[in-house]
C-alpha atoms as a PDB file:
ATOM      1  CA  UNK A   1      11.363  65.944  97.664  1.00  0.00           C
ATOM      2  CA  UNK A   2       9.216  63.997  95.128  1.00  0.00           C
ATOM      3  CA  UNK A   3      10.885  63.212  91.870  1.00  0.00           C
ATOM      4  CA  UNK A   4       8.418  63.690  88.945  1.00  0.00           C
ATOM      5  CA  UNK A   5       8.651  61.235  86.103  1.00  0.00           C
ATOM      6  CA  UNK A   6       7.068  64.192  84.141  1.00  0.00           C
ATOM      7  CA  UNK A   7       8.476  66.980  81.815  1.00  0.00           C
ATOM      8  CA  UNK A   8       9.338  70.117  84.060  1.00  0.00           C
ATOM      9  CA  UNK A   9      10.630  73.556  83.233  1.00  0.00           C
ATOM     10  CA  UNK A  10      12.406  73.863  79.522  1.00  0.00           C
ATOM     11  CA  UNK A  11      15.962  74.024  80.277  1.00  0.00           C
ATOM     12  CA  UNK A  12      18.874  76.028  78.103  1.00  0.00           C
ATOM     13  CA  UNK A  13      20.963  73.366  78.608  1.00  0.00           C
ATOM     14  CA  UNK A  14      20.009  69.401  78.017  1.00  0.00           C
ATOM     15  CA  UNK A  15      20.523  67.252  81.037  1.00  0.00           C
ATOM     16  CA  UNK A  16      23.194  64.823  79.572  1.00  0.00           C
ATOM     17  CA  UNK A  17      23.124  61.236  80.793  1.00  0.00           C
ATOM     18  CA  UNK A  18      25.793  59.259  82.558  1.00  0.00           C
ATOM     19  CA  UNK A  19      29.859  60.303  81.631  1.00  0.00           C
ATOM     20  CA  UNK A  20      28.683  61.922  78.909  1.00  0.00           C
ATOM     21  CA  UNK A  21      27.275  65.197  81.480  1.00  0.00           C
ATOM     22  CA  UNK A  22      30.528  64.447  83.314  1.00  0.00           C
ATOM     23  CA  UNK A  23      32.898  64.671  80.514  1.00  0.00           C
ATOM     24  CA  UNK A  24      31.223  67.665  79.159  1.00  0.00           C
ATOM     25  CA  UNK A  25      33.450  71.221  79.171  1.00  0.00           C
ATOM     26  CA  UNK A  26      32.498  74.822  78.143  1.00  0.00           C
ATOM     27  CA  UNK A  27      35.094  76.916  76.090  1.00  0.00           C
ATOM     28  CA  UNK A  28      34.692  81.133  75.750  1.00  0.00           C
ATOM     29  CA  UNK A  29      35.832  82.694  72.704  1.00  0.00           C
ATOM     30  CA  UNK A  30      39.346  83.273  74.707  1.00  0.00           C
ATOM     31  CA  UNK A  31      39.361  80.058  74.620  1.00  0.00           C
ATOM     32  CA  UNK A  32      39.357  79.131  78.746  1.00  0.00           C
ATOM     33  CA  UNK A  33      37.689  76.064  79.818  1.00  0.00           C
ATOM     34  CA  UNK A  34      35.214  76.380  82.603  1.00  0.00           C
ATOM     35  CA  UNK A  35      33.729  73.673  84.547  1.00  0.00           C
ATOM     36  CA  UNK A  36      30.351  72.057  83.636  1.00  0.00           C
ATOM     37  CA  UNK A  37      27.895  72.090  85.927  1.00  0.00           C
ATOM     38  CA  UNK A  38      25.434  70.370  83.653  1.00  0.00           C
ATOM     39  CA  UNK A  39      22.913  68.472  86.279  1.00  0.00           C
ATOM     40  CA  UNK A  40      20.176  68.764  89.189  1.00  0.00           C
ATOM     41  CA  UNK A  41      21.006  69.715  92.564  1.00  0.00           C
ATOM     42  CA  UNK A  42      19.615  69.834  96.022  1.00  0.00           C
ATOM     43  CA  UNK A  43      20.775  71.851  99.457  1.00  0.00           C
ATOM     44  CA  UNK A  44      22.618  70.041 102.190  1.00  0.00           C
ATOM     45  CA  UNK A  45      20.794  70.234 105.818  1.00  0.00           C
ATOM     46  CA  UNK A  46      17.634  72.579 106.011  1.00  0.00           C
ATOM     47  CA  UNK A  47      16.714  76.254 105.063  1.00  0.00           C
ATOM     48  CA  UNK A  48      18.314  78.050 108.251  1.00  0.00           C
ATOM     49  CA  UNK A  49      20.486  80.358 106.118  1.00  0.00           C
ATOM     50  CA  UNK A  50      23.823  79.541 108.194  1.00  0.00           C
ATOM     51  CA  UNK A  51      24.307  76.193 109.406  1.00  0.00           C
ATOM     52  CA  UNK A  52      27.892  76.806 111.046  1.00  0.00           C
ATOM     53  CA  UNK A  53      25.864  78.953 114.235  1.00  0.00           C
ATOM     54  CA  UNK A  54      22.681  77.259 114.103  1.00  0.00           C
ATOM     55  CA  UNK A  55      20.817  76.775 117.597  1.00  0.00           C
ATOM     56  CA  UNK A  56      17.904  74.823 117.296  1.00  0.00           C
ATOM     57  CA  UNK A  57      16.080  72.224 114.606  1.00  0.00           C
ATOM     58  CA  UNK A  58      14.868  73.935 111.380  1.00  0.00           C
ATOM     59  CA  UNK A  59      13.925  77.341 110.078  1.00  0.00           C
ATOM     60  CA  UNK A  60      10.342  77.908 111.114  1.00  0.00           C
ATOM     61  CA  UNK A  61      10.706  75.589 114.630  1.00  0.00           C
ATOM     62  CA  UNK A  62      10.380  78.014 118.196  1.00  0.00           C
ATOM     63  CA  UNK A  63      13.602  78.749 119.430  1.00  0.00           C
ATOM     64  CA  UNK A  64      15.555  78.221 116.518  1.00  0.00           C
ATOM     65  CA  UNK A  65      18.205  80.848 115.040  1.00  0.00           C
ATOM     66  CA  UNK A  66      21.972  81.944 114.126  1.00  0.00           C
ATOM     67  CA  UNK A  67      24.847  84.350 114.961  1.00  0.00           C
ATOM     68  CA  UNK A  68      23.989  87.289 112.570  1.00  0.00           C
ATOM     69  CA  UNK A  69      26.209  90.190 112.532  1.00  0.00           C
ATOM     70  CA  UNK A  70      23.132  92.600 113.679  1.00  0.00           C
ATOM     71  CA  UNK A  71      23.232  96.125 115.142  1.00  0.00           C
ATOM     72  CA  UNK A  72      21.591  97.097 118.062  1.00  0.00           C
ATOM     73  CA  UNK A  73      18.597  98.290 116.008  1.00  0.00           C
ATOM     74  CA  UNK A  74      18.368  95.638 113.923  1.00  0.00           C
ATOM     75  CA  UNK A  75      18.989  92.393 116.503  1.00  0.00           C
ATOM     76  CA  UNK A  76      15.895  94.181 118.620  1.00  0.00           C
ATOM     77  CA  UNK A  77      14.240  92.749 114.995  1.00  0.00           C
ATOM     78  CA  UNK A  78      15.278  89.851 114.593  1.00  0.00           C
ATOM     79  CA  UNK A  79      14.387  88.924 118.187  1.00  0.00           C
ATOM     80  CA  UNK A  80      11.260  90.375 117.904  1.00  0.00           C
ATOM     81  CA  UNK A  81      11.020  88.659 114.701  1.00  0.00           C
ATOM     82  CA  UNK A  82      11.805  85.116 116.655  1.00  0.00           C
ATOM     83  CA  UNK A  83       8.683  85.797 119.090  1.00  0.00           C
ATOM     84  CA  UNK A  84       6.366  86.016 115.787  1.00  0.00           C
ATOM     85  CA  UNK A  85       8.023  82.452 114.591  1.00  0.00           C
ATOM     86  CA  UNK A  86       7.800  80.933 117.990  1.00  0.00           C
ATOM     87  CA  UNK A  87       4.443  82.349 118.065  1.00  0.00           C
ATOM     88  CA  UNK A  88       3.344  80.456 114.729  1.00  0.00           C
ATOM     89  CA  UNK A  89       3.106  84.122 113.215  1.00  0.00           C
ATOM     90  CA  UNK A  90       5.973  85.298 111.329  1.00  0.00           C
ATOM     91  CA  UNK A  91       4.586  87.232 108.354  1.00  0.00           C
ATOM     92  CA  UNK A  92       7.179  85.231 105.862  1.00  0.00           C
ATOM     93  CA  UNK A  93       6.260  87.334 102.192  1.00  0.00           C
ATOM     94  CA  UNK A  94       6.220  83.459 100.722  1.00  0.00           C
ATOM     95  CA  UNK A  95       3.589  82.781 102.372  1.00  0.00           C
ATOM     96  CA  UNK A  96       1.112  83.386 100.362  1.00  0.00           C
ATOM     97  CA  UNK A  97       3.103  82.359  97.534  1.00  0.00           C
ATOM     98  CA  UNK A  98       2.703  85.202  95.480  1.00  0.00           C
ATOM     99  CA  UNK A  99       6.620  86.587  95.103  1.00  0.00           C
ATOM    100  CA  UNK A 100       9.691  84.702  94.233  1.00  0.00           C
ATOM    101  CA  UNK A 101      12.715  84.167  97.326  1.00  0.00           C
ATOM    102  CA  UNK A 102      14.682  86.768  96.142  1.00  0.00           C
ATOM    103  CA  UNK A 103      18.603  86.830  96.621  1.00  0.00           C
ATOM    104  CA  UNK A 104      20.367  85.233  98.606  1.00  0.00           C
ATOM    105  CA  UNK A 105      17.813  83.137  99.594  1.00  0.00           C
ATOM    106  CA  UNK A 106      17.704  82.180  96.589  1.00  0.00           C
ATOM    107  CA  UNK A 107      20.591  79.974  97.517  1.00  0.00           C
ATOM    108  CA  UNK A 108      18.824  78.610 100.593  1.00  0.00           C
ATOM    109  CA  UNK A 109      15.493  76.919  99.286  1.00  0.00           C
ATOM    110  CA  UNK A 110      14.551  73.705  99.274  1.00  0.00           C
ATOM    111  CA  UNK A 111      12.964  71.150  96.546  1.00  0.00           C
ATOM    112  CA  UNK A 112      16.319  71.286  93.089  1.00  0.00           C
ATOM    113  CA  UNK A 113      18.559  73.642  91.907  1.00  0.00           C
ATOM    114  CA  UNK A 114      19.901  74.116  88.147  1.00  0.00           C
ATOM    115  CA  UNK A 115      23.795  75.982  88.307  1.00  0.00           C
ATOM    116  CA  UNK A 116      24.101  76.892  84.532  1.00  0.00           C
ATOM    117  CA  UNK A 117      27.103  78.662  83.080  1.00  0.00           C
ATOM    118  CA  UNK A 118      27.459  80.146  79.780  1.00  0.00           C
ATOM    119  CA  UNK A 119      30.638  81.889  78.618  1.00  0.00           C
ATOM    120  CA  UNK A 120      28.497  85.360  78.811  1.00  0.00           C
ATOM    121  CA  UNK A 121      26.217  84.476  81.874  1.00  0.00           C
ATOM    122  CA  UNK A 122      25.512  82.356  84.267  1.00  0.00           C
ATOM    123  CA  UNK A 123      21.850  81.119  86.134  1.00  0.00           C
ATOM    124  CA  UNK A 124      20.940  79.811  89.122  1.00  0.00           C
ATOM    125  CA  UNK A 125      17.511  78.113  88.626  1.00  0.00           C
ATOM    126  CA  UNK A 126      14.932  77.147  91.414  1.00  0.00           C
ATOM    127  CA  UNK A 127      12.334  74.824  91.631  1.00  0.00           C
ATOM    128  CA  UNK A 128      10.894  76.472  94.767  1.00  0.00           C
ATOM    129  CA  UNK A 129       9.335  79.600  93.472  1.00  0.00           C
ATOM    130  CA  UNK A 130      10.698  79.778  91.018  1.00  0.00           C
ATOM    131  CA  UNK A 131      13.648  81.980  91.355  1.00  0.00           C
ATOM    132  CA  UNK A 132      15.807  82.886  88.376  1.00  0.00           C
ATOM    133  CA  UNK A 133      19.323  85.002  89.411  1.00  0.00           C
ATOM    134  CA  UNK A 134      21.357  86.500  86.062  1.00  0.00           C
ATOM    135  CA  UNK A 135      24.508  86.672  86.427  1.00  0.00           C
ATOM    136  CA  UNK A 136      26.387  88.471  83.753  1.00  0.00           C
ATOM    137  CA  UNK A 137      29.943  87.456  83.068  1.00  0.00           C
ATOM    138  CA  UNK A 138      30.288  89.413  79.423  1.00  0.00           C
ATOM    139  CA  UNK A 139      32.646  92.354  80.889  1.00  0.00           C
ATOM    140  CA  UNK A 140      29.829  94.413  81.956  1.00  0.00           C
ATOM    141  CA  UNK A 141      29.824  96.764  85.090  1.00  0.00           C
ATOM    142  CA  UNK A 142      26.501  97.085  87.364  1.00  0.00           C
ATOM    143  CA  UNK A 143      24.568  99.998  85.783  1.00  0.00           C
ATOM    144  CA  UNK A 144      25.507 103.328  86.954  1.00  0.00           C
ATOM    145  CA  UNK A 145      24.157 103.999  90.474  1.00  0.00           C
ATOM    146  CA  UNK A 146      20.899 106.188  89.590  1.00  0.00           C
ATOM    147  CA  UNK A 147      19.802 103.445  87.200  1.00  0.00           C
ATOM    148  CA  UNK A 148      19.605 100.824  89.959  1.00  0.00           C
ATOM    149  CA  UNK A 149      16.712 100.140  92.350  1.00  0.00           C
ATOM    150  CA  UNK A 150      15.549  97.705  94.794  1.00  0.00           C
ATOM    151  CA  UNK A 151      14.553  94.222  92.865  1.00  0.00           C
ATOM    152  CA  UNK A 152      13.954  90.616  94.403  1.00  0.00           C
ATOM    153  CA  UNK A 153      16.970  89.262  92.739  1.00  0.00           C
ATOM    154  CA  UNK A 154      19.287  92.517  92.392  1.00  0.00           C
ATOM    155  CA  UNK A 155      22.605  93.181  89.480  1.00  0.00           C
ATOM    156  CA  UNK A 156      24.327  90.704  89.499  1.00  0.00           C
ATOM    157  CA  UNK A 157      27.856  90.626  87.161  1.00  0.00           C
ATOM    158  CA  UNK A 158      30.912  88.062  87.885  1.00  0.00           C
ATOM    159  CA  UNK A 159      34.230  86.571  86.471  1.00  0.00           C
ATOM    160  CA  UNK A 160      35.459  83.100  86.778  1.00  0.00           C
ATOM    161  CA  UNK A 161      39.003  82.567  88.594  1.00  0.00           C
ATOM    162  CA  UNK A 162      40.280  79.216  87.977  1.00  0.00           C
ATOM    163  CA  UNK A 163      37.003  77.225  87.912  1.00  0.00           C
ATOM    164  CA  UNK A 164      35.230  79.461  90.235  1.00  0.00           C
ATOM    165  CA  UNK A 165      32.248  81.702  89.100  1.00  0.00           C
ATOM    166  CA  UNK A 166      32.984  84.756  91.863  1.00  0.00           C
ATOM    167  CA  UNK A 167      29.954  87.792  91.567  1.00  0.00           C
ATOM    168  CA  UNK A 168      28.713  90.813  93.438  1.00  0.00           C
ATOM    169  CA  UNK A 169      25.282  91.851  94.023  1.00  0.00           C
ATOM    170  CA  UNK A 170      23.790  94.738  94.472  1.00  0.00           C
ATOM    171  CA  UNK A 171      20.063  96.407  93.846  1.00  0.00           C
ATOM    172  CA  UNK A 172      18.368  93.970  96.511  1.00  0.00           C
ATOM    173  CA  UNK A 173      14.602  94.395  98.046  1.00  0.00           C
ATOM    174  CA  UNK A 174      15.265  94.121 102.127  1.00  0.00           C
ATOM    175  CA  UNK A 175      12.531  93.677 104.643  1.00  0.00           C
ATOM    176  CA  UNK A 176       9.461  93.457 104.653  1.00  0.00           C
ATOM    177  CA  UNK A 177       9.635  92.418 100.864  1.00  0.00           C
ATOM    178  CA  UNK A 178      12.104  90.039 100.968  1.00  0.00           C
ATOM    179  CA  UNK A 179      13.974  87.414 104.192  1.00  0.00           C
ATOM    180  CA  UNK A 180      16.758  85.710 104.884  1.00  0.00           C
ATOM    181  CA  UNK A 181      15.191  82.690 105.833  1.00  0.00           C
ATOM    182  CA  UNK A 182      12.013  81.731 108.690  1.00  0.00           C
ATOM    183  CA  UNK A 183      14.198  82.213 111.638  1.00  0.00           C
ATOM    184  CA  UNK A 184      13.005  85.474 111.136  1.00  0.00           C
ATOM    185  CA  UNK A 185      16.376  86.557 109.688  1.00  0.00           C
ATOM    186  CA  UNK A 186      16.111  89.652 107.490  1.00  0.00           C
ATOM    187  CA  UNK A 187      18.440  92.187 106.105  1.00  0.00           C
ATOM    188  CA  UNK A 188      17.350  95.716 104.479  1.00  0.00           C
ATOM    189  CA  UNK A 189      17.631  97.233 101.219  1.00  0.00           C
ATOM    190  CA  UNK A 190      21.631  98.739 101.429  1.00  0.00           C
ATOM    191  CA  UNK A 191      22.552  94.574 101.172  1.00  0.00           C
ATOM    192  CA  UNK A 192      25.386  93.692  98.795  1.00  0.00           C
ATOM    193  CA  UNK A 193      26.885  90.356  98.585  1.00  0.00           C
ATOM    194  CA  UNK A 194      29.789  88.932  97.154  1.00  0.00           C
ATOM    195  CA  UNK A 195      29.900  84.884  95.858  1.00  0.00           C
ATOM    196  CA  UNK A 196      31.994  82.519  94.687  1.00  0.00           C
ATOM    197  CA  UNK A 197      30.363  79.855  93.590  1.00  0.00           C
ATOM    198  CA  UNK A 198      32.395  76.912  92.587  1.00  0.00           C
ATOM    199  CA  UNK A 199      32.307  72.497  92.247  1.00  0.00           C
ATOM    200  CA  UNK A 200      34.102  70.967  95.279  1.00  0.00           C
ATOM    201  CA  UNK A 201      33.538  67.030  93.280  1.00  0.00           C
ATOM    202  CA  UNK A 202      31.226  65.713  91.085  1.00  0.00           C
ATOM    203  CA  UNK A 203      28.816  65.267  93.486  1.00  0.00           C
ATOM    204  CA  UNK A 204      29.145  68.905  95.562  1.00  0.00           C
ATOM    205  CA  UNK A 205      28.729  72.013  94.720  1.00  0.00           C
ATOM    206  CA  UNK A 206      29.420  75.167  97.231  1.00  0.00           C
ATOM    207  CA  UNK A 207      28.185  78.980  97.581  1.00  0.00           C
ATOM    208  CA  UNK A 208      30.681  80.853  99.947  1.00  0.00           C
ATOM    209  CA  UNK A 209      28.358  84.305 100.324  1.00  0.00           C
ATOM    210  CA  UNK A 210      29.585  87.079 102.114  1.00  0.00           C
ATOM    211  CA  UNK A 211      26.880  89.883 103.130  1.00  0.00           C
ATOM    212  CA  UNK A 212      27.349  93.654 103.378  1.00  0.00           C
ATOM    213  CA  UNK A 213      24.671  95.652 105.243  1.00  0.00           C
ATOM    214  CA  UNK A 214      25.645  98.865 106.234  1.00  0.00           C
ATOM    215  CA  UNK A 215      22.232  99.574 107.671  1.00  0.00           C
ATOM    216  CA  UNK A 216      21.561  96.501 109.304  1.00  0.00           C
ATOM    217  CA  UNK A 217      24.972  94.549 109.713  1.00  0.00           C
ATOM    218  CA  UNK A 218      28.003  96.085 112.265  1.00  0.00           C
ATOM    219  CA  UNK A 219      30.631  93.466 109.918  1.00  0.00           C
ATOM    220  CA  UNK A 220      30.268  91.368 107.302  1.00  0.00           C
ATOM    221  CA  UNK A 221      28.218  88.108 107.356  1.00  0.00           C
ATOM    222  CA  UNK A 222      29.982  84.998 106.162  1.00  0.00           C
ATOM    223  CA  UNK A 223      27.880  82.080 105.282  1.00  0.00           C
ATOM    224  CA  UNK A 224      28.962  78.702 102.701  1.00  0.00           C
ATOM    225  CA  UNK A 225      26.456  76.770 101.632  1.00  0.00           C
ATOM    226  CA  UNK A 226      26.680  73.326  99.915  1.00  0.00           C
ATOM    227  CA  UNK A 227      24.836  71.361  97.197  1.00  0.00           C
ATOM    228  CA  UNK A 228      24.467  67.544  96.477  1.00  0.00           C
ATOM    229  CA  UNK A 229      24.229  66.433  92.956  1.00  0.00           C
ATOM    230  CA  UNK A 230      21.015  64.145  92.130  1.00  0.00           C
ATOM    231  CA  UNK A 231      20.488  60.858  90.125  1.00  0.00           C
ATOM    232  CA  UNK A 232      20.921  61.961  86.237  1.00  0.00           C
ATOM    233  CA  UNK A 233      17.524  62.177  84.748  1.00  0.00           C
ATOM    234  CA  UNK A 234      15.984  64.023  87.470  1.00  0.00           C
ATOM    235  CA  UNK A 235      14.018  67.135  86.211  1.00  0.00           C
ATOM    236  CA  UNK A 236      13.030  70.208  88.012  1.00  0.00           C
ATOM    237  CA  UNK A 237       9.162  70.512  88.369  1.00  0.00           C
ATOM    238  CA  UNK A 238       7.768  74.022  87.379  1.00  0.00           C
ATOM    239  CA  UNK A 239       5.209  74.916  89.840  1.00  0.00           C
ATOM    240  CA  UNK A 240       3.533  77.955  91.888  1.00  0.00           C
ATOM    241  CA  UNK A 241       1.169  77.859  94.484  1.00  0.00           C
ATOM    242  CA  UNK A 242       0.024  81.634  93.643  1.00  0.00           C
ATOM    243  CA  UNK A 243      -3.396  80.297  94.973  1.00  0.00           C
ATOM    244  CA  UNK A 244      -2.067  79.632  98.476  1.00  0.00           C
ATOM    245  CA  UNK A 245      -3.032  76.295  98.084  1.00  0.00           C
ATOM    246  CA  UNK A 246      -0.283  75.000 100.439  1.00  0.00           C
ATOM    247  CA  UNK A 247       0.123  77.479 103.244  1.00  0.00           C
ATOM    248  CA  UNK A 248      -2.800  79.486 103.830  1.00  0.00           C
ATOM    249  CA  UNK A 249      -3.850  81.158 106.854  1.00  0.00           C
ATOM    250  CA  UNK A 250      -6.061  80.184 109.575  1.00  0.00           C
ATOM    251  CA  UNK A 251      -9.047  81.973 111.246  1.00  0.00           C
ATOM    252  CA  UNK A 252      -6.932  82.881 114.227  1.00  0.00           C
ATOM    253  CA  UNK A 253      -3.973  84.048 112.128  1.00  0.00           C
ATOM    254  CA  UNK A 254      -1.667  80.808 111.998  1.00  0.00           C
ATOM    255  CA  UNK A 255       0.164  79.545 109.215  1.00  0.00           C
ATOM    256  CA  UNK A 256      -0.943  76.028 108.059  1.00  0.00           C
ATOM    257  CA  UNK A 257       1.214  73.629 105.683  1.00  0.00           C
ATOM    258  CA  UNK A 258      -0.804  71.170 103.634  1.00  0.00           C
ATOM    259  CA  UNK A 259       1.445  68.064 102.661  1.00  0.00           C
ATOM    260  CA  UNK A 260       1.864  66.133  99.468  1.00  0.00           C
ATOM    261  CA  UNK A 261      -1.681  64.356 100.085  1.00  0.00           C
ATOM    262  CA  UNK A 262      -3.715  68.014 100.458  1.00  0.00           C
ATOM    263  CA  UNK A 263      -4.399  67.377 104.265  1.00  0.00           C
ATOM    264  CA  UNK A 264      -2.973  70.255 106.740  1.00  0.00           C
ATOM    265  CA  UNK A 265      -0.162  68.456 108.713  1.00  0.00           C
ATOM    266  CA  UNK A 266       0.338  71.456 111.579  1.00  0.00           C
ATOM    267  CA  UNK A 267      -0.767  69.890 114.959  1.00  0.00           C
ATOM    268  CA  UNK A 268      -2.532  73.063 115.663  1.00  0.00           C
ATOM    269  CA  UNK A 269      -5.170  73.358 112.988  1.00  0.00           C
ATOM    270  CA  UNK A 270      -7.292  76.288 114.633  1.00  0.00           C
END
């Protein structure tokens, strides 16, 4: 990813320079201390939602998937969902780039990543999308159950143990409105998820997700995801392609992917 020397999205929180950012502590009126995670981040290895039973190259490639808890229903899917991507036609809703990744794969997009915490609420920030997930740490339960519907990035409401932010989600939009990721991995709208989110070093950062899908999962799905921290001073750059601009669709149906210089890089180009 290209790092632009430009002014990006208007962050809450200043990026701090140097040991300054390091040194750098938030205190709730209780007076705990939790951790700073002050800085710009970027996911480890590629956008295949669960590295640990990856077969295959990268989300997207022919051939490539994971070990998902499915049903029999619902692995019929995702297999059919695997001819599409091997087929160059899997109907990704990002496409177009008209909607935002939703949650969890929110966690599982390229380009940076802001992890804010506040004594009252917490934000993960996306450059690709943009996504923005709430997370609500003031004492407040998840709305009573006729007040909730389906959204892109759900309820979300945590507490921190130790130094790590831990919060369940619920409210999601499943398939066809929201994926997983472009293995063709999709989950439906009865998804909860439970994370604890949490700094490993200075330099890593971890999401340990575990998925609930009554309709679509016969156990739990456990995933952990990991985060490098980037040079201080980098800013996230605000952007949306709500013109399809980058991946727009061929004559005969195909997904193209224009690089950094405009020019479609797919070897097919029909």
């Amino acid at each position: 990813m290209k790092q632009f020397p430009l002014a990006g999205l208007a962050l809450t929180l200043a990026l701090m320079g140097g040991a300054a950012a390091q040194a750098q502590t938030i205190t709730t009126k209780e007076g705990k201390v939790l951790p700073d995670w002050t800085g710009v981040w970027t996911m480890t290895g590629n956008t295949v939602f669960d590295q640990a039973t990856k077969v295959g190259t990268a989300a997207g490639a022919p051939g490539t998937h994971e070990t998902i808890p499915y049903n029999k229903e619902w692995q019929a899917k995702y297999t059919a969902n695997q001819k599409m991507v091997d087929d160059d036609r899997w109907p990704d809703p990002q496409t177009s780039c008209g909607i935002v990744a939703g949650f969890p794969r929110a966690l599982n997009v390229p380009d940076t990543y802001e992890f804010v915490n506040r004594p009252e609420e917490s934000w993960i920030l996306t450059e690709n999308g943009p996504n923005v997930v709430r997370i609500y740490t003031d004492g407040r339960a998840h709305p009573p159950s006729d007040e909730v519907w389906p959204t892109f990035t759900g309820d979300s409401v945590g507490h921190w143990e130790g130094d790590t932010l831990v919060f369940d989600t619920i409210g999601l939009q499943g398939w066809p409105h929201t994926i997983v990721d472009r293995t063709g991995a999709i989950h439906s709208d009865s998804l909860s998820t439970v994370t604890r989110m949490h700094r490993i070093d200075a330099n890593t950062f971890e999401a340990d997700i575990t998925l609930t899908d009554p309709v679509a999962f016969t156990a739990p799905w456990h995933v952990v995801k990991r985060y490098r921290r980037l040079p201080t001073g980098t800013r996230l750059y605000d952007y949306s392609c709500a013109e399809n601009n980058r991946n727009e669709i061929s004559p005969s149906g195909k997904t193209l992917t224009r690089g950094s210089d405009g020019k479609i890089i797919d070897k097919d180009k029909k």
